[in-house]
Protein backbone atom coordinates (compact mmCIF):
# COMPACT_ATOMS: atom_id res chain seq x y z
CA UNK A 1 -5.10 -14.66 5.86
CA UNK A 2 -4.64 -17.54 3.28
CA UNK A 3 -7.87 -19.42 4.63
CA UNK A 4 -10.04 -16.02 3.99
CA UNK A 5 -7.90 -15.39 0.63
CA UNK A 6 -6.70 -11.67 2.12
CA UNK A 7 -3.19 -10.74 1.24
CA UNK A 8 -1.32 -9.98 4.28
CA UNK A 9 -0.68 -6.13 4.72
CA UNK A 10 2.42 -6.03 6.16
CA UNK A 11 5.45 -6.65 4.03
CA UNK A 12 8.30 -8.96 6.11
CA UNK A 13 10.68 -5.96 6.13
CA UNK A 14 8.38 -4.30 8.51
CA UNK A 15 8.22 -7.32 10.82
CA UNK A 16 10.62 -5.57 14.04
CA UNK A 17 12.94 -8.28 15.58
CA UNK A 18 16.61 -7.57 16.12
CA UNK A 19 15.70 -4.15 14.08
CA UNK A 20 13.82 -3.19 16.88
CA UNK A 21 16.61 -3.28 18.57
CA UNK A 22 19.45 -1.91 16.79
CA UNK A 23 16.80 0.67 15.92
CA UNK A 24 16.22 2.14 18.84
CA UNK A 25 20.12 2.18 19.76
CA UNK A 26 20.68 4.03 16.34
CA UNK A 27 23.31 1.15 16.01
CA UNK A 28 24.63 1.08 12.57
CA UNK A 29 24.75 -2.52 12.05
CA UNK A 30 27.06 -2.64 8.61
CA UNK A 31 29.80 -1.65 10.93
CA UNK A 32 30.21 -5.22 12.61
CA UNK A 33 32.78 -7.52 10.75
CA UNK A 34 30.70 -10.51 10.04
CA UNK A 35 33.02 -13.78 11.23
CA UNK A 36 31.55 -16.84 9.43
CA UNK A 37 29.29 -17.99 6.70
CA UNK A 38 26.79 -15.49 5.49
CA UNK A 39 23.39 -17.16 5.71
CA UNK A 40 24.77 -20.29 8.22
CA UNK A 41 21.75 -20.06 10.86
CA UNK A 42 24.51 -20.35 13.85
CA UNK A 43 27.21 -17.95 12.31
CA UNK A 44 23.95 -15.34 11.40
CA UNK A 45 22.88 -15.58 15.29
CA UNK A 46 26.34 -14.88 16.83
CA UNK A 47 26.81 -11.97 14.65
CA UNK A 48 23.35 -10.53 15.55
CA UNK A 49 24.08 -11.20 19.05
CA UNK A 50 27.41 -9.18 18.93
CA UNK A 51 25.50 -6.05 18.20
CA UNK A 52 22.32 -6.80 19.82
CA UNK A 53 24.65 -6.97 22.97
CA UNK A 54 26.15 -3.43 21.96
CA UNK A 55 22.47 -2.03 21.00
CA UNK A 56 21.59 -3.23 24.34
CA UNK A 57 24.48 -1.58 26.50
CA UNK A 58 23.91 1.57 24.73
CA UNK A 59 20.26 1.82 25.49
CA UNK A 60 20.67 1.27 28.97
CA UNK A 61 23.85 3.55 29.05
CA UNK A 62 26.01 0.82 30.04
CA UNK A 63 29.86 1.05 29.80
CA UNK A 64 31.59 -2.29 28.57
């Protein structure tokens, strides 16, 4: 995009990672107790991972 001077369409809070996810589990994600430091790479990824886990359980109608 930068090379051919186009602005790139898709704004980064479209981009569908983890959202993907917790989307399609209808997971509310504000619900999880973050344990950590906010913005700490590791302490981020474990709390992701917690609900990812749960998003993941309850798309597959798993019972933990």
């Amino acid at each position: 995009y930068k090379r051919h001077g186009i602005k790139f369409a898709i704004p980064y809070y479209c981009h569908k990672d983890v959202r993907t996810l917790t989307y399609a589990a209808k997971l509310n994600t504000f619900a999880y107790k973050f344990e950590g430091v906010k913005h700490n790479g590791i302490d981020d990824c474990l709390h992701q991972i917690n609900y990812c886990q749960d998003a993941y359980h309850k798309i597959h109608g798993i019972e933990v």
